[in-house]
PDB file of N, CA and C in Angstrom:
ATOM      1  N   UNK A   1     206.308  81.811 -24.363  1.00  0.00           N
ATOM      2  CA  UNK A   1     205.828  83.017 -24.993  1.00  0.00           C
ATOM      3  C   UNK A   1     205.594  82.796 -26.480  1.00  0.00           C
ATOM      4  N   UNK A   2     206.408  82.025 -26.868  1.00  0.00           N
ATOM      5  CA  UNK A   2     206.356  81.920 -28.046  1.00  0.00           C
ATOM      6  C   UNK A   2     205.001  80.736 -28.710  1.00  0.00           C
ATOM      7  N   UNK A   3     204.681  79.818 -27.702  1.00  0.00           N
ATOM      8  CA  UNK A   3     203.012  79.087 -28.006  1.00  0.00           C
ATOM      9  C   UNK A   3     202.379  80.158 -28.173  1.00  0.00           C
ATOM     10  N   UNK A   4     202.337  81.467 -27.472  1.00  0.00           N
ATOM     11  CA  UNK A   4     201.154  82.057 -27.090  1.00  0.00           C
ATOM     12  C   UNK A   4     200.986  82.705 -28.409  1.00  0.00           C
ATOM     13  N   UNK A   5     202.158  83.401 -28.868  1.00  0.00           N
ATOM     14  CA  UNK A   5     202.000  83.886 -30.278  1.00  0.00           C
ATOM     15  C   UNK A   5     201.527  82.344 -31.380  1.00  0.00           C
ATOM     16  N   UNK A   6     201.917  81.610 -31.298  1.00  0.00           N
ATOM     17  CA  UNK A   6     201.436  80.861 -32.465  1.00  0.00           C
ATOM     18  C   UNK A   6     200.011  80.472 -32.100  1.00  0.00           C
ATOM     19  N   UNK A   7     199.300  80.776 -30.534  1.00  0.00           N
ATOM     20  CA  UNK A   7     197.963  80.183 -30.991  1.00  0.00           C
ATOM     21  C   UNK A   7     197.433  81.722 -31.358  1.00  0.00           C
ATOM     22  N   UNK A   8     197.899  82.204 -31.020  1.00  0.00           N
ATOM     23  CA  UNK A   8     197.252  83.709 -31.449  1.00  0.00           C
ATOM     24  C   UNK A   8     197.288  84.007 -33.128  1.00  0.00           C
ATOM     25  N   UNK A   9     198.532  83.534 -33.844  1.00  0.00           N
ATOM     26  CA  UNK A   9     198.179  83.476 -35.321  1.00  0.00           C
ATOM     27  C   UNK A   9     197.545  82.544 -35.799  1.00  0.00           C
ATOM     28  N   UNK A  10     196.898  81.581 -34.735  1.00  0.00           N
ATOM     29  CA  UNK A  10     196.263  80.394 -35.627  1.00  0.00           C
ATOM     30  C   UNK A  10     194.897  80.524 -35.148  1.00  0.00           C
ATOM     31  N   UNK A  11     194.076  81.323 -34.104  1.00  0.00           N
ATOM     32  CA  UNK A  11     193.358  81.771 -33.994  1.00  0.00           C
ATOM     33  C   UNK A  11     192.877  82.969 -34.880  1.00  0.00           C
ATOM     34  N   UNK A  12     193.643  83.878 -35.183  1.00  0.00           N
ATOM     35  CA  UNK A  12     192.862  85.266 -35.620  1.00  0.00           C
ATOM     36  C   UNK A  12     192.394  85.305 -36.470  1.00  0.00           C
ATOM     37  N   UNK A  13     192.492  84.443 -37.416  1.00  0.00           N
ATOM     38  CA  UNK A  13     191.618  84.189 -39.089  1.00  0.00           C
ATOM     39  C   UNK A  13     190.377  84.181 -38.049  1.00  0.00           C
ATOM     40  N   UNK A  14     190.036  82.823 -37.419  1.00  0.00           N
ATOM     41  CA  UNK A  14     188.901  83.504 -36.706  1.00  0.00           C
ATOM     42  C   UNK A  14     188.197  83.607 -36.436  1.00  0.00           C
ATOM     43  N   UNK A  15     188.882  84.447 -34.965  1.00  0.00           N
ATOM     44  CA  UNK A  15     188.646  85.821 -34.433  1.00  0.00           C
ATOM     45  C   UNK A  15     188.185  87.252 -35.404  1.00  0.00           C
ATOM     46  N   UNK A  16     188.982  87.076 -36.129  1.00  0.00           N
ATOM     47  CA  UNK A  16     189.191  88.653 -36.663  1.00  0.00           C
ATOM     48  C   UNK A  16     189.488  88.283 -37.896  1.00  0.00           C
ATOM     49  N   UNK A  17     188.441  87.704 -38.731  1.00  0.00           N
ATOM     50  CA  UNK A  17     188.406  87.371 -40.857  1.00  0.00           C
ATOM     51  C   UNK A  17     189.099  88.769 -40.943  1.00  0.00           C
ATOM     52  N   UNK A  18     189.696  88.537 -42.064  1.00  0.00           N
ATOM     53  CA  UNK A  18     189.879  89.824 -43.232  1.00  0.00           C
ATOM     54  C   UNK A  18     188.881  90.468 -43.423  1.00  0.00           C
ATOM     55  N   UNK A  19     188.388  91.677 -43.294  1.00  0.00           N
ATOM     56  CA  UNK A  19     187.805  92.427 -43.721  1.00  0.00           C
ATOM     57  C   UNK A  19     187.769  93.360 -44.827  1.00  0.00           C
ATOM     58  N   UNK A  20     188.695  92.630 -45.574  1.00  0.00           N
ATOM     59  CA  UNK A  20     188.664  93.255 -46.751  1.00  0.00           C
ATOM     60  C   UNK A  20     187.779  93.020 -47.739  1.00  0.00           C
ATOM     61  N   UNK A  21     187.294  94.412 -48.942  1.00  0.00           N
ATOM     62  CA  UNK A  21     186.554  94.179 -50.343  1.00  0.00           C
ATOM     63  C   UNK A  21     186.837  93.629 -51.202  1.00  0.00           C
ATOM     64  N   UNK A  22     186.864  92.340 -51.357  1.00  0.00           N
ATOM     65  CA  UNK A  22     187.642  91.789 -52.491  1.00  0.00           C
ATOM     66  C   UNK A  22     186.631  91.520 -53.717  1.00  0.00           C
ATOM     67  N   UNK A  23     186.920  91.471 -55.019  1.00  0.00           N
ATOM     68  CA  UNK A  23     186.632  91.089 -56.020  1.00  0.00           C
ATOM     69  C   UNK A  23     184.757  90.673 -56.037  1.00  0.00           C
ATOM     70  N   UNK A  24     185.144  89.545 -55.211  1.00  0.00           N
ATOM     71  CA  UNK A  24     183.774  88.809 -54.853  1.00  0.00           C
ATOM     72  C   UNK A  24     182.379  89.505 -53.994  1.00  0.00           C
ATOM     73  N   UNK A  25     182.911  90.419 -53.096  1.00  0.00           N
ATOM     74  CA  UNK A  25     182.197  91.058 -52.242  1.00  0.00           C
ATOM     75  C   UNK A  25     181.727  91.903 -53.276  1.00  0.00           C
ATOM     76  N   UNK A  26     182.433  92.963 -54.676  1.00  0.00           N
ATOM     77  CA  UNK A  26     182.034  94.031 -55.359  1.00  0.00           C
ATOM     78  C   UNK A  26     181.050  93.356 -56.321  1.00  0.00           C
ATOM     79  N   UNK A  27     181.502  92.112 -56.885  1.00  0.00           N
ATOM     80  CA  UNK A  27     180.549  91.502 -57.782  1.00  0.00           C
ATOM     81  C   UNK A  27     179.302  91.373 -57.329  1.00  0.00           C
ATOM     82  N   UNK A  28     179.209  90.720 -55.723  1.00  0.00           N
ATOM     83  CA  UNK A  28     177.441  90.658 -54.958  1.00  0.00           C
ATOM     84  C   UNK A  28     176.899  92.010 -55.123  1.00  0.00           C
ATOM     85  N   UNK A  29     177.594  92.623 -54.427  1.00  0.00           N
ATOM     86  CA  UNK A  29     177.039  94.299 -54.488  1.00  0.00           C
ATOM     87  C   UNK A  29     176.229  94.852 -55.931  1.00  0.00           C
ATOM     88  N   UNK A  30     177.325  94.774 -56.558  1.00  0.00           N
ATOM     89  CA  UNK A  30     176.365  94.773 -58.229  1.00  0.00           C
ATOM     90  C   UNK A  30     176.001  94.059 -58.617  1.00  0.00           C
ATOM     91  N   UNK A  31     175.549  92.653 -58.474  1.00  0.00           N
ATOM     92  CA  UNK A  31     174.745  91.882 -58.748  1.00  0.00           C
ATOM     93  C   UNK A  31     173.737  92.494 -58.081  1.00  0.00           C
ATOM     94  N   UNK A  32     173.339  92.939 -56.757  1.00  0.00           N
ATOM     95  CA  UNK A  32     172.726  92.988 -55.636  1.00  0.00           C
ATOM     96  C   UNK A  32     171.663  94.168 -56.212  1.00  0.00           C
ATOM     97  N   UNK A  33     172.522  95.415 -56.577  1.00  0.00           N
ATOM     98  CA  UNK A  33     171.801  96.915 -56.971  1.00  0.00           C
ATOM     99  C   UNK A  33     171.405  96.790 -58.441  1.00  0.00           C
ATOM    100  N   UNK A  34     171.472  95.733 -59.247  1.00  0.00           N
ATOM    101  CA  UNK A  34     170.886  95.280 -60.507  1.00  0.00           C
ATOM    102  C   UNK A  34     169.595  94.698 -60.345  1.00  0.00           C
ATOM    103  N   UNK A  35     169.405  93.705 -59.429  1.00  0.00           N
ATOM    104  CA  UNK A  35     168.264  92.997 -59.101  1.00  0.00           C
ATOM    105  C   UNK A  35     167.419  94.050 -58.277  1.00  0.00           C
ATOM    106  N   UNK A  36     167.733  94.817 -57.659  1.00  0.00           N
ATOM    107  CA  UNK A  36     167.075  95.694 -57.042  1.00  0.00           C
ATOM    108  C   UNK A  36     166.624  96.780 -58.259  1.00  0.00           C
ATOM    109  N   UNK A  37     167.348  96.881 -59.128  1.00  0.00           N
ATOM    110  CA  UNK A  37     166.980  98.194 -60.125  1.00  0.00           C
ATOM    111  C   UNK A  37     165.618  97.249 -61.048  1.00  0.00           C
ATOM    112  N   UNK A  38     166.179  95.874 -61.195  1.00  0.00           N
ATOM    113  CA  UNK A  38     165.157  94.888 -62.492  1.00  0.00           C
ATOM    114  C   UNK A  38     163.748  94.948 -61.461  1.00  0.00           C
ATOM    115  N   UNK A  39     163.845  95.167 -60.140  1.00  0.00           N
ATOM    116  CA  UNK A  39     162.360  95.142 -59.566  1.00  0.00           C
ATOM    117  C   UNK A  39     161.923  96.149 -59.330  1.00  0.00           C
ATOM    118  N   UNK A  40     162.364  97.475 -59.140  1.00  0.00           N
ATOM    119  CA  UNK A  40     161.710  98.859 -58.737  1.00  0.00           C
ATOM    120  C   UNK A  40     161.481  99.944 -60.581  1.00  0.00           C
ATOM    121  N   UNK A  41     162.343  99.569 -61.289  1.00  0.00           N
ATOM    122  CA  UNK A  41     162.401 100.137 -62.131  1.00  0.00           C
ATOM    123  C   UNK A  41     160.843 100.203 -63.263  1.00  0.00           C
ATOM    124  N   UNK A  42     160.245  98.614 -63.585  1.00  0.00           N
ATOM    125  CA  UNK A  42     158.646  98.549 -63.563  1.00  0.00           C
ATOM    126  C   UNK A  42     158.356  99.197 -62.919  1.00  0.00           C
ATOM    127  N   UNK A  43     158.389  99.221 -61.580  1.00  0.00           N
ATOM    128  CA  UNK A  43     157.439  99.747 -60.908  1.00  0.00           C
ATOM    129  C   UNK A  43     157.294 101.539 -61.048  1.00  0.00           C
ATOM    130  N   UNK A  44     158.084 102.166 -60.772  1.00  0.00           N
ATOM    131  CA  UNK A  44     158.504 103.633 -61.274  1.00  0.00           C
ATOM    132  C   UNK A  44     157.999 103.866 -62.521  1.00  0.00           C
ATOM    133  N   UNK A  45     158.410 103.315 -63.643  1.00  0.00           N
ATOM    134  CA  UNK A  45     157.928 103.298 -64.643  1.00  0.00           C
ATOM    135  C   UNK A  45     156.249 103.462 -65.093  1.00  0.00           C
ATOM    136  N   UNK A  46     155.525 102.328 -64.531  1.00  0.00           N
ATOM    137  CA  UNK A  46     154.665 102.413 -64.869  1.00  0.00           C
ATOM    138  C   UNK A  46     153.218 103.122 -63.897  1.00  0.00           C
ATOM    139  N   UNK A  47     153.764 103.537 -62.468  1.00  0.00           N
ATOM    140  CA  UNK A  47     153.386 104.693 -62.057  1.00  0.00           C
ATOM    141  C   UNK A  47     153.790 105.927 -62.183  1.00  0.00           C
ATOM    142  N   UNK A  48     154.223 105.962 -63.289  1.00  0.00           N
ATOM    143  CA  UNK A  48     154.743 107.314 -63.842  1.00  0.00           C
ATOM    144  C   UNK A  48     153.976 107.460 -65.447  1.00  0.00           C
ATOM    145  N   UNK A  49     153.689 106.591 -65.399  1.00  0.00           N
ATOM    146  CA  UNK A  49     152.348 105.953 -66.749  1.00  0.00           C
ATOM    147  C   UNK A  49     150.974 106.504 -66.620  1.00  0.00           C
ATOM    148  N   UNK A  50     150.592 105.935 -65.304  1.00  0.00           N
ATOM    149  CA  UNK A  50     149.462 105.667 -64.564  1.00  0.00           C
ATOM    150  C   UNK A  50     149.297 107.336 -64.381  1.00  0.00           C
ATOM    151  N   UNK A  51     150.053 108.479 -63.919  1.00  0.00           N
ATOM    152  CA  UNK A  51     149.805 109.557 -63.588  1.00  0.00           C
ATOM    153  C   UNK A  51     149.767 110.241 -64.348  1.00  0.00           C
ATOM    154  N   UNK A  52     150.449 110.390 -65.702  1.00  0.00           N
ATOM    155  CA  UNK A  52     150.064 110.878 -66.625  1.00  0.00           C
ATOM    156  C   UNK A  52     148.781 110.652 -67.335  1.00  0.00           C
ATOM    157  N   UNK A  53     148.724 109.292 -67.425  1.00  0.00           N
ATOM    158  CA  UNK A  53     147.201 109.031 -68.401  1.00  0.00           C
ATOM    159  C   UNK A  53     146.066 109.881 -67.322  1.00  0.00           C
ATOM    160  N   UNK A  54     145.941 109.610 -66.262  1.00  0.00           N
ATOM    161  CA  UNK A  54     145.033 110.232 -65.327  1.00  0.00           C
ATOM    162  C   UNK A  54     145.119 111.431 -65.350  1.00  0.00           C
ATOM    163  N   UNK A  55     145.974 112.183 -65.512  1.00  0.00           N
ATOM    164  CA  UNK A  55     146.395 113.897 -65.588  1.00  0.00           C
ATOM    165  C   UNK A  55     145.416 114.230 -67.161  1.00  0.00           C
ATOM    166  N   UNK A  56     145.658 113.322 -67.513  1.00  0.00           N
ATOM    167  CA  UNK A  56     145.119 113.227 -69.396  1.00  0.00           C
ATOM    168  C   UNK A  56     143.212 113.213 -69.421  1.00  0.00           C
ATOM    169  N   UNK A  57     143.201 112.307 -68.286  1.00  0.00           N
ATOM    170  CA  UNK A  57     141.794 111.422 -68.408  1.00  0.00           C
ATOM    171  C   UNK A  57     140.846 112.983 -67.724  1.00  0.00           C
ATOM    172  N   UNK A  58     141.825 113.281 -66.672  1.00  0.00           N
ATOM    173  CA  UNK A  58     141.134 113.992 -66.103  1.00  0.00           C
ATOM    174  C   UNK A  58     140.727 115.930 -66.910  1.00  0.00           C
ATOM    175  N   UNK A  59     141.803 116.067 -67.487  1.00  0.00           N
ATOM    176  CA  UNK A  59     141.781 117.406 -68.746  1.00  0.00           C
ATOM    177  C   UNK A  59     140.528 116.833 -69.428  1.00  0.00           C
ATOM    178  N   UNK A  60     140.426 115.492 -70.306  1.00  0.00           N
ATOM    179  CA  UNK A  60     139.142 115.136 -71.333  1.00  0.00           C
ATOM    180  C   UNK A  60     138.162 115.529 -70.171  1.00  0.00           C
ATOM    181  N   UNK A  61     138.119 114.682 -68.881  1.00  0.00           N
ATOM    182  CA  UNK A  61     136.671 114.975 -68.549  1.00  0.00           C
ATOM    183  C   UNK A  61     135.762 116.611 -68.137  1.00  0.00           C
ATOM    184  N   UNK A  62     137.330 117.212 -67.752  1.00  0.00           N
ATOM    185  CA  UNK A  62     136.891 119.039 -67.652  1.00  0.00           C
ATOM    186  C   UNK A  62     136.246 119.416 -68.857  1.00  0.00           C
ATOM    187  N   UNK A  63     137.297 119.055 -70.037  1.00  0.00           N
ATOM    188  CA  UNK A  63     136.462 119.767 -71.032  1.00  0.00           C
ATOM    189  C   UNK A  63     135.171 119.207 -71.776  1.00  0.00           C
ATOM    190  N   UNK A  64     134.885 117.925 -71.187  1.00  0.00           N
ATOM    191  CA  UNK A  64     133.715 116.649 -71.777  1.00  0.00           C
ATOM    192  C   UNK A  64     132.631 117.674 -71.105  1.00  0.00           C
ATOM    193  N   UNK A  65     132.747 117.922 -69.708  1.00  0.00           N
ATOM    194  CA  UNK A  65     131.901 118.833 -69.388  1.00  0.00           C
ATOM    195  C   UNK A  65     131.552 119.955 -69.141  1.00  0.00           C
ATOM    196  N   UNK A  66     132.302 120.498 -69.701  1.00  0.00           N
ATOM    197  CA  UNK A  66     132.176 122.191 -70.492  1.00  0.00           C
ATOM    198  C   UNK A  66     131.920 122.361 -71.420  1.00  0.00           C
ATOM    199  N   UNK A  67     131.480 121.495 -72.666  1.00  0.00           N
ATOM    200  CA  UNK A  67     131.233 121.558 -73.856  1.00  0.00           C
ATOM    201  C   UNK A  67     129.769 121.052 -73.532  1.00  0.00           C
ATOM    202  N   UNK A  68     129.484 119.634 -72.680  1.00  0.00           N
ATOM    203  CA  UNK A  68     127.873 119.673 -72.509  1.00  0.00           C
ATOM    204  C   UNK A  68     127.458 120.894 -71.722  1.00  0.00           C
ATOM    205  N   UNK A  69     127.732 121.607 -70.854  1.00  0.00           N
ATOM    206  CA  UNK A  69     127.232 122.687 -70.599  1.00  0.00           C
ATOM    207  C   UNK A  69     127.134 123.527 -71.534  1.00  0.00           C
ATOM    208  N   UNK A  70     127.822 123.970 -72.597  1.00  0.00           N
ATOM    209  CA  UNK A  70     127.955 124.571 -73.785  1.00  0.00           C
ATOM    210  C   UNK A  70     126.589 124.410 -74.531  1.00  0.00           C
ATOM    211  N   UNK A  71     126.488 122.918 -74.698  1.00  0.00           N
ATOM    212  CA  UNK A  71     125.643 122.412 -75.385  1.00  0.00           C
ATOM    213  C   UNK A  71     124.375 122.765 -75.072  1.00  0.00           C
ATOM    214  N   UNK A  72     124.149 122.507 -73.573  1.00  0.00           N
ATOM    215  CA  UNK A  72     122.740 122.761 -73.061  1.00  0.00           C
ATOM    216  C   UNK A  72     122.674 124.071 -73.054  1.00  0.00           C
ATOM    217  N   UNK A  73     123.374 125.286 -73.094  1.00  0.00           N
ATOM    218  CA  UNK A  73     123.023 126.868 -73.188  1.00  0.00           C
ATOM    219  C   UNK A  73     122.614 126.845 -74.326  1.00  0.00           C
ATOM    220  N   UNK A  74     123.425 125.982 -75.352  1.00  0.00           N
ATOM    221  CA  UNK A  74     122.676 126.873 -77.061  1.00  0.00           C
ATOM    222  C   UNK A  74     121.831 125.666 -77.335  1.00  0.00           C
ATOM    223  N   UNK A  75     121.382 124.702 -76.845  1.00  0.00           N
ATOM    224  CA  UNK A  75     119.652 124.145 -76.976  1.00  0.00           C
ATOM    225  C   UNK A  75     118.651 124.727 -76.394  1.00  0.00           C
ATOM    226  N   UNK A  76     119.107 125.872 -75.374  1.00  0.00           N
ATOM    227  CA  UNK A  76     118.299 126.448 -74.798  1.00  0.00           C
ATOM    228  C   UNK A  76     118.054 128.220 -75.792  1.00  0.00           C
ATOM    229  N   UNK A  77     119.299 128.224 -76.059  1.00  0.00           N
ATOM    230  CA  UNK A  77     118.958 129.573 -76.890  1.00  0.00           C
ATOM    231  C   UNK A  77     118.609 129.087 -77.835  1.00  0.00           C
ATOM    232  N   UNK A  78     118.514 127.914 -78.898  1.00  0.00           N
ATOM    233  CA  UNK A  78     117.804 127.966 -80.090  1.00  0.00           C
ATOM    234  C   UNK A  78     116.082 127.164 -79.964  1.00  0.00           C
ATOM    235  N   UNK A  79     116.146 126.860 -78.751  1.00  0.00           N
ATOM    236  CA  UNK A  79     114.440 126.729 -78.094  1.00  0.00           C
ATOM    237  C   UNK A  79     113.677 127.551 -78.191  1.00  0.00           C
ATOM    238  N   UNK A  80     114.588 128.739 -77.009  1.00  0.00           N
ATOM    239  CA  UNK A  80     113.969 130.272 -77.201  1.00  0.00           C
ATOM    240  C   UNK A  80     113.821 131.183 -78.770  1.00  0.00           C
ATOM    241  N   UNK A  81     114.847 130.963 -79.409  1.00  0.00           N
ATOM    242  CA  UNK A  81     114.472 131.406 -81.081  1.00  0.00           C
ATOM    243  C   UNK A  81     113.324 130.890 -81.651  1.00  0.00           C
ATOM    244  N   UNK A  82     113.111 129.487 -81.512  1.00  0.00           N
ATOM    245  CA  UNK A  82     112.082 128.974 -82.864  1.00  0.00           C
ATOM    246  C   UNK A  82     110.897 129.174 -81.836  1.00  0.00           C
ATOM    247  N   UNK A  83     110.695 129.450 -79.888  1.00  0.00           N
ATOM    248  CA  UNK A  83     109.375 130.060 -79.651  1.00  0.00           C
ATOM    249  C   UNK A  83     109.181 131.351 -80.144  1.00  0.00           C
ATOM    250  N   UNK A  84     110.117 132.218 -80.058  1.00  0.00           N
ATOM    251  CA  UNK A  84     110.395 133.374 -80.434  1.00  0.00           C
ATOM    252  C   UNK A  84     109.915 133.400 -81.917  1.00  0.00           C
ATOM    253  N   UNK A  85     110.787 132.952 -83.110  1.00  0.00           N
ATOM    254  CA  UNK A  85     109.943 132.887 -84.588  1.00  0.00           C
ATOM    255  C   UNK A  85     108.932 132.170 -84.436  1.00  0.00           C
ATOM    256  N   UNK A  86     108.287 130.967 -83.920  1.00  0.00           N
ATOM    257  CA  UNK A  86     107.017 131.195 -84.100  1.00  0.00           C
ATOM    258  C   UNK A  86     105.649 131.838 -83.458  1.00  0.00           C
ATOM    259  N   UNK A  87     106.093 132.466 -82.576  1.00  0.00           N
ATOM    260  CA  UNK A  87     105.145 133.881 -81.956  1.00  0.00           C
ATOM    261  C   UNK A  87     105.401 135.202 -83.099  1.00  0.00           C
ATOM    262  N   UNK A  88     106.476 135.252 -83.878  1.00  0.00           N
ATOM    263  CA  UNK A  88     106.378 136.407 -84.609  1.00  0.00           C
ATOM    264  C   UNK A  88     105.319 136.076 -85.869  1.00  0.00           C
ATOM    265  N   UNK A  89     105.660 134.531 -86.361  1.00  0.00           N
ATOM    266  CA  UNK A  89     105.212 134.213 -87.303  1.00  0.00           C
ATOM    267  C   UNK A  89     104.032 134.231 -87.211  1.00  0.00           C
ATOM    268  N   UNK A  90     103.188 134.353 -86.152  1.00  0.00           N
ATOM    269  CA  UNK A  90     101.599 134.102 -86.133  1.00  0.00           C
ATOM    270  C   UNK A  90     101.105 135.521 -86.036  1.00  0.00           C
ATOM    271  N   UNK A  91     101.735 136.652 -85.768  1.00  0.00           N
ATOM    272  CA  UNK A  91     101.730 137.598 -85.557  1.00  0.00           C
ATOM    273  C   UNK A  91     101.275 138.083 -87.747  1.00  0.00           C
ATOM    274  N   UNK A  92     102.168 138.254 -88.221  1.00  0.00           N
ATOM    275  CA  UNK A  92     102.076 138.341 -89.361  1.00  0.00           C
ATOM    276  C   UNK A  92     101.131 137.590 -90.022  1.00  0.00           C
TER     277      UNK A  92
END
């Protein structure tokens, strides 16, 4: 009875490692979620860049073309003025 227990303690390392967190296991881990932060963190970053400037790009171009529409109403109203003054002017 007593072999059976000693192959059984000289087996269970193992069978059955320690499963414990030691020191070494916590260091991988945060090594692990560092290297993971040094590669996603660019990335987040600078699509968070990318959406703003475009949020930006896209305000200039609303108002780029509301001001040429602007533009083309009052080339059109000061067209109509100088036909307008010069039909009065020939008039006189």
């Amino acid at each position: 009875m007593n072999d059976k227990h000693d192959i059984l303690e000289e087996t269970r390392e193992i069978i059955a490692p320690d499963e414990s967190m030691g020191p070494v296991f916590l260091r991988n881990v945060f090594v692990g979620v560092f290297l993971v932060l040094i590669v996603v963190f660019p990335k987040i970053f600078i699509n968070t860049q990318i959406y703003f400037k475009s949020r930006e790009i896209s305000t200039l171009t609303h108002e780029h073309d509301a001001l040429m529409e602007e533009n083309r109403l009052i080339k059109a109203k000061v067209e109509a003025l100088k036909y307008k003054n010069e039909i009065l002017d020939t008039q006189f």
